[in-house]
N, C-alpha and C. Protein backbone atom coordinates (compact mmCIF):
# COMPACT_ATOMS: atom_id res chain seq x y z
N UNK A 1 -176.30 -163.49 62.92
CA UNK A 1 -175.15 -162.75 62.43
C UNK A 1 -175.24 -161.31 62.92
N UNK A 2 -174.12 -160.73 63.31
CA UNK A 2 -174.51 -159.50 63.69
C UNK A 2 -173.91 -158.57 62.71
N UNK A 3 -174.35 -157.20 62.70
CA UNK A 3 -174.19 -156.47 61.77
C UNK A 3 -173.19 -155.17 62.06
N UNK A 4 -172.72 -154.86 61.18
CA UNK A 4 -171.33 -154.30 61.54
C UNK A 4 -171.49 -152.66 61.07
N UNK A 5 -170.94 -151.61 61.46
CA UNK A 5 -171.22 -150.22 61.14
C UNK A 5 -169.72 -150.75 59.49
N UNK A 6 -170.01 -150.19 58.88
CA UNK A 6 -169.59 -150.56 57.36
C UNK A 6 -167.93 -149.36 57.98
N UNK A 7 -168.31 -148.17 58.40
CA UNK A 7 -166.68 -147.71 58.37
C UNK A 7 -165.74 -147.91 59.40
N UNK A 8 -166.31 -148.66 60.70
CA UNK A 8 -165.71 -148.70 61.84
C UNK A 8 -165.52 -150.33 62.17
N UNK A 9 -165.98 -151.15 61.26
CA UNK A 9 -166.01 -152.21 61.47
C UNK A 9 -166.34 -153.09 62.84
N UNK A 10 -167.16 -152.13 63.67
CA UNK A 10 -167.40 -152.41 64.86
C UNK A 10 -168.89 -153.04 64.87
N UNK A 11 -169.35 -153.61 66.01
CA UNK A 11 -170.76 -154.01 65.60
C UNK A 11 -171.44 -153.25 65.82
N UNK A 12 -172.59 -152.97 65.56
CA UNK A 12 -173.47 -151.94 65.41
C UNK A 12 -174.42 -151.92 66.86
N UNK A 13 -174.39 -153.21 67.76
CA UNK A 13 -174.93 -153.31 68.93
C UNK A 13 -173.59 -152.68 69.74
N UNK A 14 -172.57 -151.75 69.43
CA UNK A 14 -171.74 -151.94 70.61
C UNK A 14 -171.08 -150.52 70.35
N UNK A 15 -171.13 -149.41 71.78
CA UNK A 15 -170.26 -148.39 72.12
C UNK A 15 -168.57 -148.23 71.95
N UNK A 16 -168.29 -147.62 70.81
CA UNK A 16 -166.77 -147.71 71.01
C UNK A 16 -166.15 -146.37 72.04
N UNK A 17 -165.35 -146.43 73.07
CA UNK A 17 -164.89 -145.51 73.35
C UNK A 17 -163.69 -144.88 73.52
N UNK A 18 -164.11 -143.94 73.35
CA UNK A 18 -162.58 -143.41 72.94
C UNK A 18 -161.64 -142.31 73.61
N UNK A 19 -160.59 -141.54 73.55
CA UNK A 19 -160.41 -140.43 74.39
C UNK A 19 -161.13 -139.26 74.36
N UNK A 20 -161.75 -138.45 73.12
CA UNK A 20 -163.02 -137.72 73.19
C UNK A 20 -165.00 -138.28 73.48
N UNK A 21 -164.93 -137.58 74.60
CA UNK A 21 -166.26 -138.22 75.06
C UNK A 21 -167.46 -138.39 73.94
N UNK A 22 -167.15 -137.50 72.76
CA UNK A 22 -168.72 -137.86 72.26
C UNK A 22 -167.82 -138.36 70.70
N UNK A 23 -166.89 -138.81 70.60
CA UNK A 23 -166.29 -139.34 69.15
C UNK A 23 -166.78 -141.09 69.23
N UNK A 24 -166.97 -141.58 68.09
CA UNK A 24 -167.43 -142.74 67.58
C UNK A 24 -166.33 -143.51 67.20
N UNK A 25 -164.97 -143.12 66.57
CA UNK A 25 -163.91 -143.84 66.48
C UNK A 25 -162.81 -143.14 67.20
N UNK A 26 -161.43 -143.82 66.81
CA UNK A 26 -160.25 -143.28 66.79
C UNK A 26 -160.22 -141.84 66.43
N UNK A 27 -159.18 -141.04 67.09
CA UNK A 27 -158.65 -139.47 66.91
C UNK A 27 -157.67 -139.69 65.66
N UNK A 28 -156.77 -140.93 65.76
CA UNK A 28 -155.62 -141.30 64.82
C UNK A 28 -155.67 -142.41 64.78
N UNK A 29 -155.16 -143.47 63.93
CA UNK A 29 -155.05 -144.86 63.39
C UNK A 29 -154.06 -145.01 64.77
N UNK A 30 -153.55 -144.43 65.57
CA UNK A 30 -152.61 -145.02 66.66
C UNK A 30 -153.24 -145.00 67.74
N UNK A 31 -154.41 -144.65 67.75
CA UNK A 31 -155.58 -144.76 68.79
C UNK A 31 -155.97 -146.18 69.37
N UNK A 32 -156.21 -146.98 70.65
CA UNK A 32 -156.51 -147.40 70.64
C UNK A 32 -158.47 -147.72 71.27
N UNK A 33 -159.32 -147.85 70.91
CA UNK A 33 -160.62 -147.72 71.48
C UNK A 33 -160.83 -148.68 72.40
N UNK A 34 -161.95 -148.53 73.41
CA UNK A 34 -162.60 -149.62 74.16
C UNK A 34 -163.92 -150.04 73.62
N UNK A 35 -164.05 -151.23 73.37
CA UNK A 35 -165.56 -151.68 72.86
C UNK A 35 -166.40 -151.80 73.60
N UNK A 36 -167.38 -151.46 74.18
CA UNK A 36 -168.51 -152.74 75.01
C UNK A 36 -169.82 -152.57 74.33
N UNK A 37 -170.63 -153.41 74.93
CA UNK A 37 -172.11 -153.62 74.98
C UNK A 37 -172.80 -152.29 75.25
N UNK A 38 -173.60 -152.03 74.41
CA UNK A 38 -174.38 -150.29 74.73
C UNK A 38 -175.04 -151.10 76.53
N UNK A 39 -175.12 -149.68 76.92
CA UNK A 39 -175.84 -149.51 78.19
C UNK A 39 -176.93 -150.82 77.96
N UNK A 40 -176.85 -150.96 79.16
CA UNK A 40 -178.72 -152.00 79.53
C UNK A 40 -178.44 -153.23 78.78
N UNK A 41 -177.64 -153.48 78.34
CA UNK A 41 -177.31 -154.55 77.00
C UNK A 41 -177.04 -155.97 78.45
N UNK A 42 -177.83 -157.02 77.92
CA UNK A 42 -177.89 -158.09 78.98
C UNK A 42 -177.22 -159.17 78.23
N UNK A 43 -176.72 -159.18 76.67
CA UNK A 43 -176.65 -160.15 76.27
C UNK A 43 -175.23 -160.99 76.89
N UNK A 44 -175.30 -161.87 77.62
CA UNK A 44 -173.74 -161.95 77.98
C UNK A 44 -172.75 -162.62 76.39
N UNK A 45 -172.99 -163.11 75.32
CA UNK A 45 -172.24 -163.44 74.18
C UNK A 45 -171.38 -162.20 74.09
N UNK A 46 -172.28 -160.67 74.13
CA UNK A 46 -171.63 -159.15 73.55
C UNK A 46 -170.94 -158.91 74.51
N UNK A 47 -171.14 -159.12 76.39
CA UNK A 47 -170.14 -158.77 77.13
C UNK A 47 -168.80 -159.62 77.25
N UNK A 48 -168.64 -161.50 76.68
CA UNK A 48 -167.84 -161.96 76.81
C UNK A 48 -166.93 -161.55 75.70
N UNK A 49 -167.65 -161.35 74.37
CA UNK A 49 -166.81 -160.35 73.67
C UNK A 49 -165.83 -159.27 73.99
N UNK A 50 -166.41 -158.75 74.80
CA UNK A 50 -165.72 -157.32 75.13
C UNK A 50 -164.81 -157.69 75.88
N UNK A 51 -164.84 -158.83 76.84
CA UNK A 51 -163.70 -158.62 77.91
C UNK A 51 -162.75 -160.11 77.58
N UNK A 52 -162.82 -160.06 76.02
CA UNK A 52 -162.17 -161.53 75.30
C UNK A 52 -161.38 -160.12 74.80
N UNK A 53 -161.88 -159.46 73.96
CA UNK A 53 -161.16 -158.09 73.49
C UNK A 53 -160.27 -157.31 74.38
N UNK A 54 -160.72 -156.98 75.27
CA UNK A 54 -159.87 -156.37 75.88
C UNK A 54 -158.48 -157.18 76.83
N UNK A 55 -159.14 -158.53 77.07
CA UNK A 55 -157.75 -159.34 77.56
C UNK A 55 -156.70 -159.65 76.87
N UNK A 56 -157.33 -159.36 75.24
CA UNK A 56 -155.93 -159.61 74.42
C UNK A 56 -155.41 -158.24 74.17
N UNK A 57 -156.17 -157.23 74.37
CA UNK A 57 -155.03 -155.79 74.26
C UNK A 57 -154.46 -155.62 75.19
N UNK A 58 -154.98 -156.42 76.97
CA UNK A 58 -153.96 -156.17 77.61
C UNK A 58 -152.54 -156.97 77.43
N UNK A 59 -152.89 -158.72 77.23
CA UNK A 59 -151.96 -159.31 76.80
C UNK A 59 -150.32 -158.96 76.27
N UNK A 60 -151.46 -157.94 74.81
CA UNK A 60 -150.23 -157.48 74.31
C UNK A 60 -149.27 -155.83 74.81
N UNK A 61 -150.15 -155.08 75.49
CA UNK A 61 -149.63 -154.61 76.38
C UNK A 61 -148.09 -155.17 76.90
N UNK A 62 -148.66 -156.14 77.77
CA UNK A 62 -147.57 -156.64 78.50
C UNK A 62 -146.29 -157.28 77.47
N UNK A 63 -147.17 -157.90 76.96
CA UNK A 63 -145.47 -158.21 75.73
C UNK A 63 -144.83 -156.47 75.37
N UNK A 64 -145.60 -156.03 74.90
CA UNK A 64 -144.76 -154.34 74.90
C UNK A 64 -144.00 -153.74 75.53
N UNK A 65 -144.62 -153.96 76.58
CA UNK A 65 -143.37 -153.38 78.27
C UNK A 65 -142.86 -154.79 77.99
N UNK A 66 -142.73 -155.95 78.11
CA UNK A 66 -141.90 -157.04 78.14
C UNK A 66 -140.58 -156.38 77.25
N UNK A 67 -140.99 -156.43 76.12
CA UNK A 67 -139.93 -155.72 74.86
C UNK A 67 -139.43 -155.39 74.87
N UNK A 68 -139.98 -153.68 75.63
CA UNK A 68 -139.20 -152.29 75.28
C UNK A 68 -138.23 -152.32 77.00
N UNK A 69 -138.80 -153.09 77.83
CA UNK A 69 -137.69 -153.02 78.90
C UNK A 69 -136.24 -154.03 78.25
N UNK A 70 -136.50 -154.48 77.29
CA UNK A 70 -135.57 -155.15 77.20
C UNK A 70 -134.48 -154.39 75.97
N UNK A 71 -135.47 -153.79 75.57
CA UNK A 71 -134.98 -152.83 74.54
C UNK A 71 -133.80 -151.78 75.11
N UNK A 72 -134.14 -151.58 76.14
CA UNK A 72 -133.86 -150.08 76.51
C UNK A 72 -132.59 -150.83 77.52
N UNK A 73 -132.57 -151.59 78.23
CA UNK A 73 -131.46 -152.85 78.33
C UNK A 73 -130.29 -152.98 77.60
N UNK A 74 -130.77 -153.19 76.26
CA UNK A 74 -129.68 -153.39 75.13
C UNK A 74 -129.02 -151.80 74.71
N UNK A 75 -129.83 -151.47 74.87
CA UNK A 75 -129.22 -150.03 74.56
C UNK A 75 -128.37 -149.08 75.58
N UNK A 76 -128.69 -149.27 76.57
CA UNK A 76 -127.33 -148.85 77.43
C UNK A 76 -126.61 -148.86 77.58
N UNK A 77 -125.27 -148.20 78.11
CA UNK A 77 -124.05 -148.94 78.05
C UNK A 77 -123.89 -149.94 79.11
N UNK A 78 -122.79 -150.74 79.12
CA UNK A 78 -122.28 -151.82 79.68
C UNK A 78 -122.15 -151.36 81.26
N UNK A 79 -121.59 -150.34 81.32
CA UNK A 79 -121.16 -149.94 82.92
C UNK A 79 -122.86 -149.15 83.62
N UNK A 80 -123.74 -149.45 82.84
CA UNK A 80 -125.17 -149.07 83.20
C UNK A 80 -125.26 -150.52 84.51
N UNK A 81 -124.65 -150.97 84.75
CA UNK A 81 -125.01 -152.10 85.52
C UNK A 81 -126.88 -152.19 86.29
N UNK A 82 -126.58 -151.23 87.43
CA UNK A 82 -127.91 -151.42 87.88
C UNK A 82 -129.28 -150.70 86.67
N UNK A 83 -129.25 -150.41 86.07
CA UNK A 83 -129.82 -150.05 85.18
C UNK A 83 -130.69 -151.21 84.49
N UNK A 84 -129.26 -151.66 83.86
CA UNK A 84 -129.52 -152.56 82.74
C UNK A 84 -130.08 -153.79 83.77
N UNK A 85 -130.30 -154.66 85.00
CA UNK A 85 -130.62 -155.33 85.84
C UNK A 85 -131.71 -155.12 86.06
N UNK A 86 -132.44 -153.46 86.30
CA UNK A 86 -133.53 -152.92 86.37
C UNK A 86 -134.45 -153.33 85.49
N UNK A 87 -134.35 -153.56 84.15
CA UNK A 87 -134.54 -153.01 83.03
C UNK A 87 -134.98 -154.57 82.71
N UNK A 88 -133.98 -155.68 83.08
CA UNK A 88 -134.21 -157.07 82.92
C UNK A 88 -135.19 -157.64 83.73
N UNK A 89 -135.52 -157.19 85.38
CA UNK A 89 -136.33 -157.61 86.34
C UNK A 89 -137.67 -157.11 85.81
N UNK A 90 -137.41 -155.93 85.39
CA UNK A 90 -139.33 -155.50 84.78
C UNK A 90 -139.53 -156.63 83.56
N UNK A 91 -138.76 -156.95 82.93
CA UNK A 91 -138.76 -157.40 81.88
C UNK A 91 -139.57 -158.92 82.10
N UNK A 92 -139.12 -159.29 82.84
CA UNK A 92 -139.30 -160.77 83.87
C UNK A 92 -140.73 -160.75 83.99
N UNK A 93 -141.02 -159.38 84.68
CA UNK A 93 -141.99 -159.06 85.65
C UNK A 93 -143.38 -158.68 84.52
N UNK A 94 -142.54 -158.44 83.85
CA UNK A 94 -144.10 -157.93 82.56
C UNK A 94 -144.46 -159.72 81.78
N UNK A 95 -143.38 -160.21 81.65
CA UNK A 95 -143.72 -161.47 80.61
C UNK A 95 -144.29 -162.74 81.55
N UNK A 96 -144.33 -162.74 83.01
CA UNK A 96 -144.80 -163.52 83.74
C UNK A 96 -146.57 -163.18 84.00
N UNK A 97 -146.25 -161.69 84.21
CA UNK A 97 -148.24 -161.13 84.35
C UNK A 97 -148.86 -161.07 82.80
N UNK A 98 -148.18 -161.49 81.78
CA UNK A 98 -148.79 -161.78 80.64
C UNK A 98 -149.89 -162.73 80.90
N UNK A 99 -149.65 -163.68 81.93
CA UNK A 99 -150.78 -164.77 81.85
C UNK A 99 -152.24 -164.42 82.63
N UNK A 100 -152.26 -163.32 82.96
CA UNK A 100 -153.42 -161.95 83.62
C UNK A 100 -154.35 -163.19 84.36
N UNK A 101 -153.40 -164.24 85.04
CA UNK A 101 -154.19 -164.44 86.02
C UNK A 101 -153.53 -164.72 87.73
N UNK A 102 -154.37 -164.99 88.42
CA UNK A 102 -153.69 -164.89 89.95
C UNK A 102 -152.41 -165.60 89.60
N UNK A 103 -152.03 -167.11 88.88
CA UNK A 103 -150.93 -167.28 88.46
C UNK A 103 -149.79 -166.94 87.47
N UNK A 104 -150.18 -165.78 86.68
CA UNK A 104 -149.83 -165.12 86.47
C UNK A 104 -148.89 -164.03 87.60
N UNK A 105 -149.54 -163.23 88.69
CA UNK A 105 -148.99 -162.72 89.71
C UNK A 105 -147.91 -163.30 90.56
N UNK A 106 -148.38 -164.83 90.97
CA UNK A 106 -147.49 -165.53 91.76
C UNK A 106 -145.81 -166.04 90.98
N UNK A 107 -146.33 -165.90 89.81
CA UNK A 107 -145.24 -166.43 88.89
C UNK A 107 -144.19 -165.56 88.94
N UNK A 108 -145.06 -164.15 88.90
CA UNK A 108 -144.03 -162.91 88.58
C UNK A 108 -143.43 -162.21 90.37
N UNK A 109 -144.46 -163.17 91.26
CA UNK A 109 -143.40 -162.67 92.45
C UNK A 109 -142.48 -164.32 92.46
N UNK A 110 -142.41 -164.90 92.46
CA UNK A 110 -141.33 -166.29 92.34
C UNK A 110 -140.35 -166.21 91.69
N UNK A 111 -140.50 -165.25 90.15
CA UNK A 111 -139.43 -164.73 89.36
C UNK A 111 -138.37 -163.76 89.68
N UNK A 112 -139.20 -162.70 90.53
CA UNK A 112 -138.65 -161.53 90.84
C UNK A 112 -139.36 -161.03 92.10
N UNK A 113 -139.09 -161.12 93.27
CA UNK A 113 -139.93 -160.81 94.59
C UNK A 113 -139.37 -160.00 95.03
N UNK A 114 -138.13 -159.17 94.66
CA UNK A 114 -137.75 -157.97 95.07
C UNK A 114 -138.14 -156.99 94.19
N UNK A 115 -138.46 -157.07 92.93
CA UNK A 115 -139.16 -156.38 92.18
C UNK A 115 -140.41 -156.27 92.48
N UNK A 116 -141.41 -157.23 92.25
CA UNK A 116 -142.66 -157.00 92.43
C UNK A 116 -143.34 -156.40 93.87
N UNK A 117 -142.26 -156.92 95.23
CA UNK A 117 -142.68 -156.53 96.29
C UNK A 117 -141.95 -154.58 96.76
N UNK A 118 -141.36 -154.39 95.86
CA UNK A 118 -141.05 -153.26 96.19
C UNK A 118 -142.11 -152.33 95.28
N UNK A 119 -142.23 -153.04 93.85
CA UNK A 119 -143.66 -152.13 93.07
C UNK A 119 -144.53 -151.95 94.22
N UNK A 120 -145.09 -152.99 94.83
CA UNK A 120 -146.49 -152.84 95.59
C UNK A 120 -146.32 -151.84 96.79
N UNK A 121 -145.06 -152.10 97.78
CA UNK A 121 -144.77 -151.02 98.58
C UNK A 121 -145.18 -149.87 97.90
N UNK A 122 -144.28 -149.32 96.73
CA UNK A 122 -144.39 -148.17 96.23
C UNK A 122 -146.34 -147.76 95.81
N UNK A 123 -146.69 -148.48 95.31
CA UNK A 123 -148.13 -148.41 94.78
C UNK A 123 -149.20 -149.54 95.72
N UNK A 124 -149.25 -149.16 96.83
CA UNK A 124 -150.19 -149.89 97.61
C UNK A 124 -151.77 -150.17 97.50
N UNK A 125 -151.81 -148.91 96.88
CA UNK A 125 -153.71 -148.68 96.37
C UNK A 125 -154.33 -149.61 95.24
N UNK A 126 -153.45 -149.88 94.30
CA UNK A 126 -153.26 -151.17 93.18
C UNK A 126 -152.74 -152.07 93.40
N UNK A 127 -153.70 -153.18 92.21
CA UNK A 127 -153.52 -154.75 91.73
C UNK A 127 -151.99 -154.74 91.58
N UNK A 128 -151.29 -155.95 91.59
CA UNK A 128 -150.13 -156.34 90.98
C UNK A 128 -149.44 -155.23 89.24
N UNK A 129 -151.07 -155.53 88.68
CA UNK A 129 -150.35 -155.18 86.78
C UNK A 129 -150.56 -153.66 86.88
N UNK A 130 -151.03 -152.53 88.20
CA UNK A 130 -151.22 -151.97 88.20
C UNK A 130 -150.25 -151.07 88.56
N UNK A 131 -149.84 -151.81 89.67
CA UNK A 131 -148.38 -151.28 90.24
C UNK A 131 -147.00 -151.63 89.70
N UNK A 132 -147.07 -152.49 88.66
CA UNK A 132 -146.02 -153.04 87.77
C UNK A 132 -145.94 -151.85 86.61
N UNK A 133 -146.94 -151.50 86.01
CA UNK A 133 -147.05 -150.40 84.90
C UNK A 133 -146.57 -149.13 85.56
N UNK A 134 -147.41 -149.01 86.70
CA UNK A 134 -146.83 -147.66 87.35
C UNK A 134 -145.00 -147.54 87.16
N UNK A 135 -144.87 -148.62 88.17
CA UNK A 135 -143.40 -148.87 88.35
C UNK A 135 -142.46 -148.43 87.05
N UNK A 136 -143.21 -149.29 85.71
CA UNK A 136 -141.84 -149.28 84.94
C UNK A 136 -142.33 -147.85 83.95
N UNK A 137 -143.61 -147.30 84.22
CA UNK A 137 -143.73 -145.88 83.86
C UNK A 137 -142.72 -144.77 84.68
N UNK A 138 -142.65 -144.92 86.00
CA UNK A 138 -141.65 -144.12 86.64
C UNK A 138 -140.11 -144.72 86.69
N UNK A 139 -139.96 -145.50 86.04
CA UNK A 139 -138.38 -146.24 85.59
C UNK A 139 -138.09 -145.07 84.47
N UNK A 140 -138.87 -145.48 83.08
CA UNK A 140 -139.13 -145.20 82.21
C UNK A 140 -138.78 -143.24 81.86
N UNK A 141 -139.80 -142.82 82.71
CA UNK A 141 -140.24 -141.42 82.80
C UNK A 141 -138.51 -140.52 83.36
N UNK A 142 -137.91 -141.28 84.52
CA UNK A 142 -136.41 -140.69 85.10
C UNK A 142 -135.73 -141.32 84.45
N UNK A 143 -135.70 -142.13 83.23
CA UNK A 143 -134.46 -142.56 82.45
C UNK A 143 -134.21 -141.60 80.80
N UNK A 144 -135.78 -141.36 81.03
CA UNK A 144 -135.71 -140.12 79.87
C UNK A 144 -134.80 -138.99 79.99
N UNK A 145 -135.62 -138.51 81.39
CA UNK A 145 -135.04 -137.31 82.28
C UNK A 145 -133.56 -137.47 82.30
N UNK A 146 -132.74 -138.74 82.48
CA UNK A 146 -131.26 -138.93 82.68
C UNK A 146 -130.68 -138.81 81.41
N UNK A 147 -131.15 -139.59 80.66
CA UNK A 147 -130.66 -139.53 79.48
C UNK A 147 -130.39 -138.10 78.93
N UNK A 148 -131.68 -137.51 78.64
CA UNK A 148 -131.62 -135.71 77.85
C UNK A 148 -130.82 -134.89 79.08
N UNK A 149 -130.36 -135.28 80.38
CA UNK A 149 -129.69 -134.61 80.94
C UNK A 149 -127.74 -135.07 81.06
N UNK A 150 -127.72 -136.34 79.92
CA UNK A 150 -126.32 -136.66 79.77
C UNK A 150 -125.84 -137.46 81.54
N UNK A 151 -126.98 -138.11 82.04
CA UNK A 151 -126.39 -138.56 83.42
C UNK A 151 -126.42 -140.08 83.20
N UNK A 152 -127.20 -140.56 81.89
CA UNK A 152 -126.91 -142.16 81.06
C UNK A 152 -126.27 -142.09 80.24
N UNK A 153 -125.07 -142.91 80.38
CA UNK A 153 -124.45 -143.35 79.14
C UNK A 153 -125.35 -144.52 78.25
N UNK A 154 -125.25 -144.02 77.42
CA UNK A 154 -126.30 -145.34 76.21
C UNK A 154 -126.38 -144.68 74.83
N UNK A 155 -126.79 -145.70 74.23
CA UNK A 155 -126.75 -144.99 72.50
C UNK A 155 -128.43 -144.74 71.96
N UNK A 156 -129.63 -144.30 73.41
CA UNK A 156 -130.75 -144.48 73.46
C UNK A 156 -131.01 -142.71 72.87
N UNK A 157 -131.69 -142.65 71.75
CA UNK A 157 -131.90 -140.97 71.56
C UNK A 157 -132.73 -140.50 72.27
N UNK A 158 -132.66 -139.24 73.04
CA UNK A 158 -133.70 -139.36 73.87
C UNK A 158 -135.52 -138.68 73.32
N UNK A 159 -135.47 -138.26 71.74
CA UNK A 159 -136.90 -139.02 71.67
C UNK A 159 -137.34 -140.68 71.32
N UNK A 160 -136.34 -141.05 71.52
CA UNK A 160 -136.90 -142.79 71.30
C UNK A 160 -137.15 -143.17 72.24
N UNK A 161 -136.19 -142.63 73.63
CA UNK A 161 -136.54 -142.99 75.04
C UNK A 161 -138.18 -142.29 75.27
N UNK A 162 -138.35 -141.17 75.20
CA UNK A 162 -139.60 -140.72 75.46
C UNK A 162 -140.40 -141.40 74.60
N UNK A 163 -140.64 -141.68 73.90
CA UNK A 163 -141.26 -142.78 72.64
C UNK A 163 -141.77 -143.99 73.79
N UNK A 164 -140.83 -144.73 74.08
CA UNK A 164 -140.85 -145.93 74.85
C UNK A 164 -141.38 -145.25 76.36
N UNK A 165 -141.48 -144.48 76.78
CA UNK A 165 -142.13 -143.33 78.06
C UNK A 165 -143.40 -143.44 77.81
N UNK A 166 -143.38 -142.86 76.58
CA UNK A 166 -145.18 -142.47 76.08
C UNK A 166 -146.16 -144.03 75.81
N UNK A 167 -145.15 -144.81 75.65
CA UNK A 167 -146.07 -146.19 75.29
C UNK A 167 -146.58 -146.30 76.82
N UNK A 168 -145.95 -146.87 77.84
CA UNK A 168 -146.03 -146.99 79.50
C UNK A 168 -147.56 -146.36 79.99
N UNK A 169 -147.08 -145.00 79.83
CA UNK A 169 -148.08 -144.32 80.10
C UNK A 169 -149.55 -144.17 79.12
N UNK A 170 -149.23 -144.50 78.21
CA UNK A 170 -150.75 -145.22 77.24
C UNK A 170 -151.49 -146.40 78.49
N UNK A 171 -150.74 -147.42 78.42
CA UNK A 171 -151.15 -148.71 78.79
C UNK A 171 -151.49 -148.27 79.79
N UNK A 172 -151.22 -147.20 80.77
CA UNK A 172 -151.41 -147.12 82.49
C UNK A 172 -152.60 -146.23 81.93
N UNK A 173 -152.92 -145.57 81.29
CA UNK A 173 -154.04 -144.65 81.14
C UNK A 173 -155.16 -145.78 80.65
N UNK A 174 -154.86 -146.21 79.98
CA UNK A 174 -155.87 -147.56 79.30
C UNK A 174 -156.46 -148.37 80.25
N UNK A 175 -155.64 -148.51 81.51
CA UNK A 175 -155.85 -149.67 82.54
C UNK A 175 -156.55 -148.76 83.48
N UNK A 176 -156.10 -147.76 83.41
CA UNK A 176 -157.53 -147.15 84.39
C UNK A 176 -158.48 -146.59 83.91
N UNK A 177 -159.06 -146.24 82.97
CA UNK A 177 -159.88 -146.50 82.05
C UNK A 177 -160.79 -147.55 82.29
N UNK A 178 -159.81 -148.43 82.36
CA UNK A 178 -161.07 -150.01 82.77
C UNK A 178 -161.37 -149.99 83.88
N UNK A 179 -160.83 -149.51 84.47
CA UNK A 179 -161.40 -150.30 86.42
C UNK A 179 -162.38 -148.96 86.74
């Protein structure tokens, strides 16, 4: 049985990390941490842990951008045409790389291959989920910008749009973090 730190509910064999280098938990309950195996740690049970953990925060990641592109979709207006199309292809493109594996990727270029192959143009140095986050972070990031500048019509406020900005850019900070 392994034994657990009583306020962090973490195991007591395992480094949580976080955005301050020498903090032990969360900054805020909206924090999310990385777990692993302390240094030198060989046990592979504690490392399959960690990367069982972390495949389901990316998981849900991707349902998130799945969501909020779809969110932000509904909320536009009608004559948003290429917008709202935009907005549906990421949407595609996030709920197909949910399955975070090579078929996962192929799925999401079969779904959408003008999407995904124009992400990678744009972001050549990155994986598929790498250049997909980028992508709908810089969708995301100039729809804010349009919006608070009155150049979108939509009933999106634009701190809810930045809201849905700031999630993007979590997950893209999180993902490099890991690699």
């Amino acid at each position: 049985m392994t034994h657990t730190d009583r306020d962090s509910g973490v195991p007591a064999d395992m480094d949580v990390i976080s955005r301050s280098p020498s903090a032990t938990a969360p900054e805020s309950s909206y924090e999310k941490v990385v777990i692993l195996p302390k240094l030198g740690d060989q046990d592979p049970a504690r490392h399959a842990w960690a990367d069982a953990r972390f495949a389901a925060d990316i998981r849900a990641e991707h349902a998130l951008m799945d969501e909020h592109a779809r969110f932000v979709a509904h909320l536009l207006d009608p004559d948003e045409f290429e917008l709202i199309d935009k907005a549906f292809r990421a949407s595609t493109v996030f709920r197909k790389l949910s399955d975070d594996t090579v078929g996962g990727t192929v799925a999401a270029l079969a779904a959408e291959p003008g999407t995904v192959i124009d992400s990678l143009t744009q972001h050549p140095e990155v994986d598929a989920v790498m250049s997909a986050v980028q992508t709908i972070l810089d969708f995301k990031t100039q729809t804010v910008r349009d919006i608070e500048a009155g150049r979108i019509k939509s009933i999106i406020e634009p701190r809810l749009a930045d809201h849905v900005r700031r999630e993007a850019l979590k997950f893209f900070d999180e993902l490099k973090r890991a690699v």
